[in-house]
C-alpha atoms as a PDB file:
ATOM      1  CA  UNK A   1      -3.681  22.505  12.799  1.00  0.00           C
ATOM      2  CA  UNK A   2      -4.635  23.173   9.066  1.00  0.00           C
ATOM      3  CA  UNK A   3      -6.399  20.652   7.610  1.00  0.00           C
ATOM      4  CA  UNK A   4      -6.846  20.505   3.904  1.00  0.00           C
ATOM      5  CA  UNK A   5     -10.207  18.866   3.145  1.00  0.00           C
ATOM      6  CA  UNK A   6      -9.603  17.838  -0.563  1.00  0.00           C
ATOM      7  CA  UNK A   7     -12.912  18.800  -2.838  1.00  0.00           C
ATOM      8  CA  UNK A   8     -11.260  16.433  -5.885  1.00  0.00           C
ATOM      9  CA  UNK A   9      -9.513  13.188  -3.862  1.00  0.00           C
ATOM     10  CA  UNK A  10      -9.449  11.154  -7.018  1.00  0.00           C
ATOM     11  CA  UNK A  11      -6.453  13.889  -8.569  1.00  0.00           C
ATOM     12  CA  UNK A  12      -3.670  14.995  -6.628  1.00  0.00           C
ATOM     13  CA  UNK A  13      -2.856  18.434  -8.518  1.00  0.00           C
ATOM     14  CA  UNK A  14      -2.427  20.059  -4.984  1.00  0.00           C
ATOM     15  CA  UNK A  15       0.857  18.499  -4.934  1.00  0.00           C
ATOM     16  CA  UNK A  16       3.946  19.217  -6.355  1.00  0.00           C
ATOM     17  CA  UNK A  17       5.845  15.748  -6.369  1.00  0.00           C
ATOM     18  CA  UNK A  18       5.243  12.649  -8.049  1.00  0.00           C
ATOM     19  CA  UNK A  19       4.387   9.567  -6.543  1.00  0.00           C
ATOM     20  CA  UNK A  20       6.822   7.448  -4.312  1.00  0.00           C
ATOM     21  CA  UNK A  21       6.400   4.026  -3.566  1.00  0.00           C
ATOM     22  CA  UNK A  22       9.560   3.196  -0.943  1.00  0.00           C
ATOM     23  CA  UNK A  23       9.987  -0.206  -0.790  1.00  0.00           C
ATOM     24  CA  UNK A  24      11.349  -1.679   2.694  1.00  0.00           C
ATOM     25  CA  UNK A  25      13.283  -5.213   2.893  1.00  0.00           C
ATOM     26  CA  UNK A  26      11.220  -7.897   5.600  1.00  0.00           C
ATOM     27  CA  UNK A  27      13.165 -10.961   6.137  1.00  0.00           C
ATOM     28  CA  UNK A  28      15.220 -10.819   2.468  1.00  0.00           C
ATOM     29  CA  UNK A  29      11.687 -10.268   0.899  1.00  0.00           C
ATOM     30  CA  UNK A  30      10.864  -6.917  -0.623  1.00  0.00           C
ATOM     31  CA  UNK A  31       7.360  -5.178   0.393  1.00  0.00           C
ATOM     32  CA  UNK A  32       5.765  -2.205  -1.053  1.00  0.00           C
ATOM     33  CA  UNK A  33       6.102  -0.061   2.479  1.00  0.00           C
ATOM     34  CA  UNK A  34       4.907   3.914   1.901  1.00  0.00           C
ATOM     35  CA  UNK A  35       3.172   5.370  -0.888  1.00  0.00           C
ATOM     36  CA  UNK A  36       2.503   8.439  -1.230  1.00  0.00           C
ATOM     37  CA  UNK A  37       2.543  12.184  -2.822  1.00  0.00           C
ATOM     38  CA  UNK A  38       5.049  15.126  -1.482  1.00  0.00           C
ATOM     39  CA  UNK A  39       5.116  18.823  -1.674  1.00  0.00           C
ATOM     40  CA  UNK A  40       1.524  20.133  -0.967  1.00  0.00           C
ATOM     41  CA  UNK A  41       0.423  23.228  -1.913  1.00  0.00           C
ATOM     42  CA  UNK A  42      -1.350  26.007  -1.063  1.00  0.00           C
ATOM     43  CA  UNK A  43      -4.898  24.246   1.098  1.00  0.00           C
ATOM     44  CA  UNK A  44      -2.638  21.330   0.718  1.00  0.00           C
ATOM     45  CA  UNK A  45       0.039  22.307   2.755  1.00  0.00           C
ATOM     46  CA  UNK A  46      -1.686  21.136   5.935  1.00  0.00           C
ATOM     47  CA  UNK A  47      -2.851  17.748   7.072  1.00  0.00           C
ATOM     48  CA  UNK A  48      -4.379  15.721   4.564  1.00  0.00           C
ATOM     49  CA  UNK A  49      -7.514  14.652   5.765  1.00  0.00           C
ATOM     50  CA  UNK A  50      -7.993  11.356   3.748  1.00  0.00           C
ATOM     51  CA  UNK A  51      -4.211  10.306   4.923  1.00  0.00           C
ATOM     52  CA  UNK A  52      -5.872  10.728   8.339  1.00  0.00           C
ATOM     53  CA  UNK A  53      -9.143   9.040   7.159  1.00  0.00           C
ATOM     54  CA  UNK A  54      -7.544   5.801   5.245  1.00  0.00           C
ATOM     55  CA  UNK A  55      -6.223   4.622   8.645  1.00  0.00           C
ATOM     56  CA  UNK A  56      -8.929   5.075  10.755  1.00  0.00           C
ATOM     57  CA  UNK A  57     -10.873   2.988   8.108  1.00  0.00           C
ATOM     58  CA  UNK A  58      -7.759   0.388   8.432  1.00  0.00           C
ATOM     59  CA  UNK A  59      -8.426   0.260  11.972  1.00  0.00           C
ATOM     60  CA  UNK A  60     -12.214  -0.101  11.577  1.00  0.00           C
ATOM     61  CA  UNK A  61     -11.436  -3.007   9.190  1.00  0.00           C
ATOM     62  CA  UNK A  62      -8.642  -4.665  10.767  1.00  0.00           C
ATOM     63  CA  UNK A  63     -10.787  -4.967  14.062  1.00  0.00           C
ATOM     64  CA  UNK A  64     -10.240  -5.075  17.905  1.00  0.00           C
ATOM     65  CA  UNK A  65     -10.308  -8.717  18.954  1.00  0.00           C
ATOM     66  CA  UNK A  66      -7.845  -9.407  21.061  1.00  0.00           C
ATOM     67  CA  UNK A  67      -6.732 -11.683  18.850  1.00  0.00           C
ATOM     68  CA  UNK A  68      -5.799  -9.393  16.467  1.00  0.00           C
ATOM     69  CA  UNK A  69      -3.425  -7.891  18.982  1.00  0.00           C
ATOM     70  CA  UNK A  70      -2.027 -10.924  20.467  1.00  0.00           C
ATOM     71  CA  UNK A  71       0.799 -11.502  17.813  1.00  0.00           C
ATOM     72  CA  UNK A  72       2.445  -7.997  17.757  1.00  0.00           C
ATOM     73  CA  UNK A  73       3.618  -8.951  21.133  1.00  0.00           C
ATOM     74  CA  UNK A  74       6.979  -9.326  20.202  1.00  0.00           C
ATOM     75  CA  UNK A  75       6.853  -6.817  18.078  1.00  0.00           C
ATOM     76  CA  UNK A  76       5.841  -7.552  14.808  1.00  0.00           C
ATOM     77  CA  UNK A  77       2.785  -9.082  12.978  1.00  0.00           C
ATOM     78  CA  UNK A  78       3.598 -12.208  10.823  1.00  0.00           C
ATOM     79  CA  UNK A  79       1.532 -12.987   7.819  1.00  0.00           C
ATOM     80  CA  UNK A  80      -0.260 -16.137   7.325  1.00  0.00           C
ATOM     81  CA  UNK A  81      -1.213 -18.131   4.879  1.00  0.00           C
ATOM     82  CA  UNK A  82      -3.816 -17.772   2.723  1.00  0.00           C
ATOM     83  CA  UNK A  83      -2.814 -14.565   2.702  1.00  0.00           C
ATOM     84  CA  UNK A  84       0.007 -13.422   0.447  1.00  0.00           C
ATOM     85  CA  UNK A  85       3.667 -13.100   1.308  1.00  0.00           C
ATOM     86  CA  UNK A  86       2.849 -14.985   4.415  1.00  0.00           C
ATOM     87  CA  UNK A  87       5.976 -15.203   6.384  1.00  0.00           C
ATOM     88  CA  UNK A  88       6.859 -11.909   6.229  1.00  0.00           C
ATOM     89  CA  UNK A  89       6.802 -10.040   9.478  1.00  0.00           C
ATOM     90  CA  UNK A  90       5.685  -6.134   9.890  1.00  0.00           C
ATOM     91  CA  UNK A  91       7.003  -4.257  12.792  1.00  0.00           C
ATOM     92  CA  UNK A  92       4.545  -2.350  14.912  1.00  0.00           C
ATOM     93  CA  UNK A  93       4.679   0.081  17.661  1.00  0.00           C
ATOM     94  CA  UNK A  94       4.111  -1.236  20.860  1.00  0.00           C
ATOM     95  CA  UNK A  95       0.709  -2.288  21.863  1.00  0.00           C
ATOM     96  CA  UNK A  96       0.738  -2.932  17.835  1.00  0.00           C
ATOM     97  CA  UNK A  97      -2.001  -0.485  16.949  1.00  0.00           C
ATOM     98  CA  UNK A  98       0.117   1.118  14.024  1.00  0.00           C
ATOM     99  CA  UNK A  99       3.180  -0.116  11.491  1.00  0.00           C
ATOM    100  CA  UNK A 100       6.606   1.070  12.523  1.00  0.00           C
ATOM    101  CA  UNK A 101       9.747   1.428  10.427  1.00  0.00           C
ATOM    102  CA  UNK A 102      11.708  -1.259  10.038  1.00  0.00           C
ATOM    103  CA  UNK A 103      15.300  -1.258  10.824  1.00  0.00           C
ATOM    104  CA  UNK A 104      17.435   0.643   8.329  1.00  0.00           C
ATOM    105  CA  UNK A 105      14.158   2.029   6.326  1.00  0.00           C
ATOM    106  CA  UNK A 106      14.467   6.075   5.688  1.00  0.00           C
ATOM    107  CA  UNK A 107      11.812   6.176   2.868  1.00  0.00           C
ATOM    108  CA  UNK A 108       7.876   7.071   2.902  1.00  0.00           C
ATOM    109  CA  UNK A 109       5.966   5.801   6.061  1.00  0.00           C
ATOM    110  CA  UNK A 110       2.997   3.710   5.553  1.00  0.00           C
ATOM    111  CA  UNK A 111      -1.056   5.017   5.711  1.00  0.00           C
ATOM    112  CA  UNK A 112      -0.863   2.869   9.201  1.00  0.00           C
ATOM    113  CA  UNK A 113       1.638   4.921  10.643  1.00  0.00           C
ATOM    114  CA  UNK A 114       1.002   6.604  14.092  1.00  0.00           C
ATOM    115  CA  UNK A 115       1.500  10.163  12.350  1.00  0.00           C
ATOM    116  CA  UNK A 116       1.547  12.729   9.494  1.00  0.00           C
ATOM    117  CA  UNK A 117       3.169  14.925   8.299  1.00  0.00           C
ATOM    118  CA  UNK A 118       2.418  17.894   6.590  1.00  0.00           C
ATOM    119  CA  UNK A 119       1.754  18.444   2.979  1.00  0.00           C
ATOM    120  CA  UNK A 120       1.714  15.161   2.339  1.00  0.00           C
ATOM    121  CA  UNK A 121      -0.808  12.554   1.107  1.00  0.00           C
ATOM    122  CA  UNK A 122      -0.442   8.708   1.941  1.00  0.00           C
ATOM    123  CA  UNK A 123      -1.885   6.358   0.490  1.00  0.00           C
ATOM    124  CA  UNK A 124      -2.824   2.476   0.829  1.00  0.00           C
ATOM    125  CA  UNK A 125       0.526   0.190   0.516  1.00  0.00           C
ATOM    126  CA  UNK A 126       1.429  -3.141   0.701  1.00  0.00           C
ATOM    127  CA  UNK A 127       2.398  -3.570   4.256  1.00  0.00           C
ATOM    128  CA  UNK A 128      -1.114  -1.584   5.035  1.00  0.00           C
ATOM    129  CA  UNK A 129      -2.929  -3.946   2.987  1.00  0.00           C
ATOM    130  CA  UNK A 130      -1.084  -7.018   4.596  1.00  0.00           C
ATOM    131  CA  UNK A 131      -1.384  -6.023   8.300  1.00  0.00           C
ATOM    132  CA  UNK A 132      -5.167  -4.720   8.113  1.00  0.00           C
ATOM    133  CA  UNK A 133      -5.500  -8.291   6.461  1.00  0.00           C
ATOM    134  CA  UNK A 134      -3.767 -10.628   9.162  1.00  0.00           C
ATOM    135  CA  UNK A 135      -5.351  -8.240  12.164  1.00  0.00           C
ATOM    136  CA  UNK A 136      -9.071  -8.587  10.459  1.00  0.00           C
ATOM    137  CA  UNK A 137      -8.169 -12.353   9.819  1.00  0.00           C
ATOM    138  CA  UNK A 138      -8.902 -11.696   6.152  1.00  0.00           C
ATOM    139  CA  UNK A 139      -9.059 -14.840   3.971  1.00  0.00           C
ATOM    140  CA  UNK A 140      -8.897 -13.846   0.150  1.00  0.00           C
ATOM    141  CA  UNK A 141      -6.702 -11.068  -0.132  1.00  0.00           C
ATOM    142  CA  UNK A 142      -6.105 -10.688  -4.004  1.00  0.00           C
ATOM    143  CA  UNK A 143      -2.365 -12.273  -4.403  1.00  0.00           C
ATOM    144  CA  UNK A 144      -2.234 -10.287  -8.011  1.00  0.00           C
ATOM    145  CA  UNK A 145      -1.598  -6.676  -5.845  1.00  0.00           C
ATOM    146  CA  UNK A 146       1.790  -8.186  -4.787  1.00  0.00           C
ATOM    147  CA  UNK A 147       3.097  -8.931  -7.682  1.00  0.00           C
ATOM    148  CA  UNK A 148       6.338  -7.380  -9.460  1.00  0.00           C
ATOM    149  CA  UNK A 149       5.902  -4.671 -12.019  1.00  0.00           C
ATOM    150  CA  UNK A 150       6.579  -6.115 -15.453  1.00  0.00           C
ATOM    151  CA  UNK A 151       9.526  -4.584 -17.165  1.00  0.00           C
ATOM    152  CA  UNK A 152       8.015  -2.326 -20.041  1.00  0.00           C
ATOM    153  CA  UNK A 153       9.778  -4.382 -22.112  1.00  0.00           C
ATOM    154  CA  UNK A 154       7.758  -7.173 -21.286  1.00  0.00           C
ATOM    155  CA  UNK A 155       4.934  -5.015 -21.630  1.00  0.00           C
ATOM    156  CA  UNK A 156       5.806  -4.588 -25.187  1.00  0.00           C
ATOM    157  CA  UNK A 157       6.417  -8.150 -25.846  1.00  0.00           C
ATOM    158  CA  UNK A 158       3.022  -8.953 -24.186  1.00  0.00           C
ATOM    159  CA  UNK A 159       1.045  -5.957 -26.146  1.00  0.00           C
ATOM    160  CA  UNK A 160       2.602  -7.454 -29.303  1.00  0.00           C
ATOM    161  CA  UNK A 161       2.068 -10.955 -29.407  1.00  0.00           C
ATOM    162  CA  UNK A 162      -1.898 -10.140 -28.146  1.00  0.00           C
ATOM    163  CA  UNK A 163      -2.232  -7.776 -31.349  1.00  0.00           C
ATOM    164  CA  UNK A 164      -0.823 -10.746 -33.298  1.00  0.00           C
ATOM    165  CA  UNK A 165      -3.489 -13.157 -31.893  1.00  0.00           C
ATOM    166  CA  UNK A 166      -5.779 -10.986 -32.559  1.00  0.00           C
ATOM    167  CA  UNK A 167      -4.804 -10.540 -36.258  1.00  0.00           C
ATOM    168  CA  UNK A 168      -4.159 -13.759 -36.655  1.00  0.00           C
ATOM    169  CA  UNK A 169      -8.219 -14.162 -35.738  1.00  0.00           C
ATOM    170  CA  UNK A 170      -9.531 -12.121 -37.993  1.00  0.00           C
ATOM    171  CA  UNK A 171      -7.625 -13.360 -40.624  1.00  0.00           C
ATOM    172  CA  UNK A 172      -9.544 -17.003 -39.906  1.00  0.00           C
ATOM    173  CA  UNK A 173     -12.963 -15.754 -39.748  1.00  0.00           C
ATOM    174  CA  UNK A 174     -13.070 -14.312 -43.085  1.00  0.00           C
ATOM    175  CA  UNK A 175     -14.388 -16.641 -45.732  1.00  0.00           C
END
């Protein structure tokens, strides 16, 4: 195996394609499900080791209680309140030490998928962030990571009517 041990993990110049973020449907609710970069090359055409690295860390943090087992017994791990999107239920491989695909899903798999493949870099999504949470029995996962992406548009309106606010202030505090 070739592993390509990344000197500059912050960038992602080794590879070729531009970032993915396959979203998978969970009970008529839409989750974030693999993220991720495509077509590594040259030392990146091997294994990325921090895709191998971010889900032994997951595993670390999500614990080995045997309560944090106990509900993927039917194959699955439901979220709970207070964490968000509770309701939603992840499928796992058996034994539930790693997410599966769901039914129907053909897009990236997640960071807490059982294996890699090459020339590839995963990274940290939604459904990893959700089922390291309910395994480690997290209680304040930030609820702001799951919302939807405004429409630019709305990122427009937003930008426009803060630059008019702050106008508008500096118009007041002059004498």
């Amino acid at each position: 195996m070739d592993w390509f041990v990344d000197s500059t993990p912050e960038t992602d110049e080794e590879f070729t394609g531009s970032l993915v973020r396959d979203v998978a449907v969970l009970g008529g609710v839409a989750v974030n499900y693999g993220v991720g970069v495509t077509g590594g090359t040259g030392a990146a055409d091997g294994t990325d080791l921090l895709s191998v690295l971010i889900p032994e860390i997951g595993h670390i943090l999500r614990g080995s209680s045997p309560d944090a087992f106990a509900d993927a017994a039917d194959g699955d791990v439901d979220v709970t309140a207070p964490r968000p999107l509770a309701g939603v239920q992840i499928p796992v491989t058996p034994g539930g030490f790693h997410l599966a695909r769901p039914a129907g899903y053909a897009g990236l798999d997640p960071a807490m998928f059982p294996s890699i493949d090459v020339e590839l870099r995963r990274f940290i999504s939604d459904a990893d962030l959700l089922y390291v949470a309910q395994g480690g029995n997290w209680q304040e996962v930030d609820p702001a990571r799951f919302a939807a992406v405004p429409e630019p548009s709305a990122l427009l309106l937003l930008g426009s009517a803060l630059a008019a606010l702050a106008g508008r202030r500096r118009v007041r505090r002059r004498p």
